[in-house]
C-alpha atoms as a PDB file:
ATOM      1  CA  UNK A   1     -71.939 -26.030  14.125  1.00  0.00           C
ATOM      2  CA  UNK A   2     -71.594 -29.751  12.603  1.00  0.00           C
ATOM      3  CA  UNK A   3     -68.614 -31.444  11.413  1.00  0.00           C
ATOM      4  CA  UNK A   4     -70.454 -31.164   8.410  1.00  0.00           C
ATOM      5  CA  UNK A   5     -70.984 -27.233   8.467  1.00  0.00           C
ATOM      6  CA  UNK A   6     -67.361 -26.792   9.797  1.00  0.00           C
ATOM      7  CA  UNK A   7     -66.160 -28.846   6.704  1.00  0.00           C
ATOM      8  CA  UNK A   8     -67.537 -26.531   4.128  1.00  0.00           C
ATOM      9  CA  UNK A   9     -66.553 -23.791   6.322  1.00  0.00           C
ATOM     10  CA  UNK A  10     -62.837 -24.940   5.929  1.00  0.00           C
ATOM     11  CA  UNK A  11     -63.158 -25.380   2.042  1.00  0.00           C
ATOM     12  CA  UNK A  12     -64.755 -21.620   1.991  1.00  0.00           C
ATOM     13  CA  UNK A  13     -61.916 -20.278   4.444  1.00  0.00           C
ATOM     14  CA  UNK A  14     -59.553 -21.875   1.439  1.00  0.00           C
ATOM     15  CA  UNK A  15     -61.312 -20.614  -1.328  1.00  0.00           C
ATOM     16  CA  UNK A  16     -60.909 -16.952   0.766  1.00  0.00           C
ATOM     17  CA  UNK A  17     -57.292 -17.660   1.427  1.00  0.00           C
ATOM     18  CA  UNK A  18     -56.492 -18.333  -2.501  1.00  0.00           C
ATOM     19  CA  UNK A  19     -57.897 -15.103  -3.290  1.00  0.00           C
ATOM     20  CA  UNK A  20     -55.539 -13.617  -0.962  1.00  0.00           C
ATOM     21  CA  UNK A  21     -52.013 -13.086  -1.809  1.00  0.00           C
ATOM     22  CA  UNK A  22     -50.176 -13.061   1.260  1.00  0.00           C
ATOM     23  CA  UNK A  23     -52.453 -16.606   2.545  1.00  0.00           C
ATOM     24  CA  UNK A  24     -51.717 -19.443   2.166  1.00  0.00           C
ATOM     25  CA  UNK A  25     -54.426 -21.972   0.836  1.00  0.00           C
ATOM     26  CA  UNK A  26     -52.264 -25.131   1.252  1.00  0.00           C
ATOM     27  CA  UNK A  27     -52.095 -24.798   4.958  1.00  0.00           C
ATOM     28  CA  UNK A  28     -55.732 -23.766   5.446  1.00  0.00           C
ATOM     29  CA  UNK A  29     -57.163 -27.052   3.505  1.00  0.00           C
ATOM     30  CA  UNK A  30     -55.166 -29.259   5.094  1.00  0.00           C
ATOM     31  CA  UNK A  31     -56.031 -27.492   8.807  1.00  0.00           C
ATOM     32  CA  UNK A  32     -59.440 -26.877   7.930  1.00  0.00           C
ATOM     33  CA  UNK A  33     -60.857 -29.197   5.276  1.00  0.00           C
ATOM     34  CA  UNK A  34     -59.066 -31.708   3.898  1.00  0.00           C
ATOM     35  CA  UNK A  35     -60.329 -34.753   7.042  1.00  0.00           C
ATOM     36  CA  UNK A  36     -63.287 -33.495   7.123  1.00  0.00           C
ATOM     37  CA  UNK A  37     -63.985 -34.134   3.342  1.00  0.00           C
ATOM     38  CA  UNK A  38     -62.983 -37.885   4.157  1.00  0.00           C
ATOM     39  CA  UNK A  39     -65.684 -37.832   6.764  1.00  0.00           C
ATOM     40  CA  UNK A  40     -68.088 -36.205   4.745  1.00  0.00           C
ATOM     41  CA  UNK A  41     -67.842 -38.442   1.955  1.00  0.00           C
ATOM     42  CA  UNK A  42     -67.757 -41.805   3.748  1.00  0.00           C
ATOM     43  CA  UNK A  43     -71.212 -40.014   5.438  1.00  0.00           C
ATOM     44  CA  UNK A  44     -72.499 -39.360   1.956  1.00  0.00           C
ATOM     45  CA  UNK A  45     -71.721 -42.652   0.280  1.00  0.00           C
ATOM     46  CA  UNK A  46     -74.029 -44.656   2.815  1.00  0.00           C
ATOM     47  CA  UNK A  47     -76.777 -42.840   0.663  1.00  0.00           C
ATOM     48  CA  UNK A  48     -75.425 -42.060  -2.501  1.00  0.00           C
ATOM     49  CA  UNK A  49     -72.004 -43.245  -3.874  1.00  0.00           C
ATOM     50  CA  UNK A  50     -72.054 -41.109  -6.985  1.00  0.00           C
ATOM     51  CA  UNK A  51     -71.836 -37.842  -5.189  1.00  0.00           C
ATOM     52  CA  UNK A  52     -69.417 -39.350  -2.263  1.00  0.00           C
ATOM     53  CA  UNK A  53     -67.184 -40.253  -5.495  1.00  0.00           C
ATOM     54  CA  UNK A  54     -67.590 -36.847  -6.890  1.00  0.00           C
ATOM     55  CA  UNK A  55     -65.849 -35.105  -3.855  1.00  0.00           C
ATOM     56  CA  UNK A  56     -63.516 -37.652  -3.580  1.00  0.00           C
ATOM     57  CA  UNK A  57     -62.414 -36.835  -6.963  1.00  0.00           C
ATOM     58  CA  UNK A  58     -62.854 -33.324  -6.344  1.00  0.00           C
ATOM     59  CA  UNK A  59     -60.494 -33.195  -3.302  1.00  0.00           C
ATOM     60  CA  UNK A  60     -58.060 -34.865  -5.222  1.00  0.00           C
ATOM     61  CA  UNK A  61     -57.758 -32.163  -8.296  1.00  0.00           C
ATOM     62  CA  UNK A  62     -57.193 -30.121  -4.968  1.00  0.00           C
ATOM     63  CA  UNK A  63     -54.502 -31.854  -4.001  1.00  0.00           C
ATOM     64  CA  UNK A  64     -52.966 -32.268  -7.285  1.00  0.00           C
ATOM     65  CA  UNK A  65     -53.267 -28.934  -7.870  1.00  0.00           C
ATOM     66  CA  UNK A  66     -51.116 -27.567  -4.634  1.00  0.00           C
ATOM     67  CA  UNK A  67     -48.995 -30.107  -5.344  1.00  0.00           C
ATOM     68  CA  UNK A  68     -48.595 -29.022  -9.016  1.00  0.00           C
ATOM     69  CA  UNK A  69     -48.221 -25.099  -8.112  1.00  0.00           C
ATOM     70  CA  UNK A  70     -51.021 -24.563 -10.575  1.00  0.00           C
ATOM     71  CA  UNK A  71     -51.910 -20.675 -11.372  1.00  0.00           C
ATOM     72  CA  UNK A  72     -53.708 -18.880  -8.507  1.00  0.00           C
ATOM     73  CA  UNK A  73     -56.816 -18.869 -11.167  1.00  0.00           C
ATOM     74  CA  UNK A  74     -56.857 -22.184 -11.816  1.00  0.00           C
ATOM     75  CA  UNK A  75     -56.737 -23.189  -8.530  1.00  0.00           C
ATOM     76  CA  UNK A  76     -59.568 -21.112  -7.291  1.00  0.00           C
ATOM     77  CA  UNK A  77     -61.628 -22.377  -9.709  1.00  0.00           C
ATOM     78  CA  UNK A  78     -61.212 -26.218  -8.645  1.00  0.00           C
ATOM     79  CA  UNK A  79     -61.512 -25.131  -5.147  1.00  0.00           C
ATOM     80  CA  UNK A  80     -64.763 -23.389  -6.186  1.00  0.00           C
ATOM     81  CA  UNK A  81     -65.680 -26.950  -7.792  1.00  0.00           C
ATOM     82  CA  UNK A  82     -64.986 -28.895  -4.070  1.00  0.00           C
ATOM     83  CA  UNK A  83     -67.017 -26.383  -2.531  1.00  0.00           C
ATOM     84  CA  UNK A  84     -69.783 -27.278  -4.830  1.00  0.00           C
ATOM     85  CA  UNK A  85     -69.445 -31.319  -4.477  1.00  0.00           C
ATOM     86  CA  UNK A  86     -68.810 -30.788  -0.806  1.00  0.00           C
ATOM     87  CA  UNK A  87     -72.005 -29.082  -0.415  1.00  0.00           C
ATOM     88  CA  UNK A  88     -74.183 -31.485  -2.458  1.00  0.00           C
ATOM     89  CA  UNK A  89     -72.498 -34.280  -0.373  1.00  0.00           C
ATOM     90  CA  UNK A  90     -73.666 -32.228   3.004  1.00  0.00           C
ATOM     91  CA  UNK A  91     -77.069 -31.377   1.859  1.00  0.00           C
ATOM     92  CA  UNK A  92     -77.284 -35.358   1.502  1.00  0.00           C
ATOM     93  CA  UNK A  93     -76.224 -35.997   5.115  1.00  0.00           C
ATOM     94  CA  UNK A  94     -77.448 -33.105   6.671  1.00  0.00           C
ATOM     95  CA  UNK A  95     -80.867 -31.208   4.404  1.00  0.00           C
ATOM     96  CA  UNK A  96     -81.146 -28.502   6.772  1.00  0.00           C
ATOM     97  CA  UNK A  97     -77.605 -27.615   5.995  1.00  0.00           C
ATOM     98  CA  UNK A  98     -77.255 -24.256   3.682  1.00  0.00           C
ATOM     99  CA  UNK A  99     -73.891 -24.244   1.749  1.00  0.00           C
ATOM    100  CA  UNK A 100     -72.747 -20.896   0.494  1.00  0.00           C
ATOM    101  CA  UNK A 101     -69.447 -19.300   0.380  1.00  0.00           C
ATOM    102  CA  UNK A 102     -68.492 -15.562  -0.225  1.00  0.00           C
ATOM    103  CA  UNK A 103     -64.925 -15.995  -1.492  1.00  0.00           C
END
């Protein structure tokens, strides 16, 4: 796989681990996702800034939202958000790639 594949792998692997009780999503981003949205975005923003900034922004509500202990609900549903910017951003630096998650 890409770096670019393997980052919205990592995002969906944290959306899955959210919906579990006994994971921990915290650990998985920031294992699985959280350089690899730095990557992707710099990638991106050589072609279009707006949608680099939009996962920039997107990871951050992430962030803020571990950090903040939001609800389990809430927080699947701005990881669910990521995954979407994160895939925009990858179809821009990769076409071929084909972003879905079943979380």
């Amino acid at each position: 796989t890409s770096p670019t594949g393997d980052t919205l792998d990592g995002v969906c692997d944290t959306l899955r681990a959210a919906s579990q009780l006994d994971a921990d999503p915290e650990k998985v981003f920031y294992d699985r996702a959280h350089e690899g949205l730095h990557g992707l975005a710099s990638s991106a923003a050589t072609t279009d800034r707006v949608a680099a900034g939009d996962l920039l922004r997107a990871k951050r509500r992430v962030e803020a939202a571990f950090e903040e202990q939001l609800p389990r609900e809430q927080t699947i549903a701005i990881l669910r958000h990521l995954f979407a910017t994160a895939g925009q951003a990858a179809t821009i630096v990769d076409p071929s790639i084909q972003g879905s998650c079943s979380a």
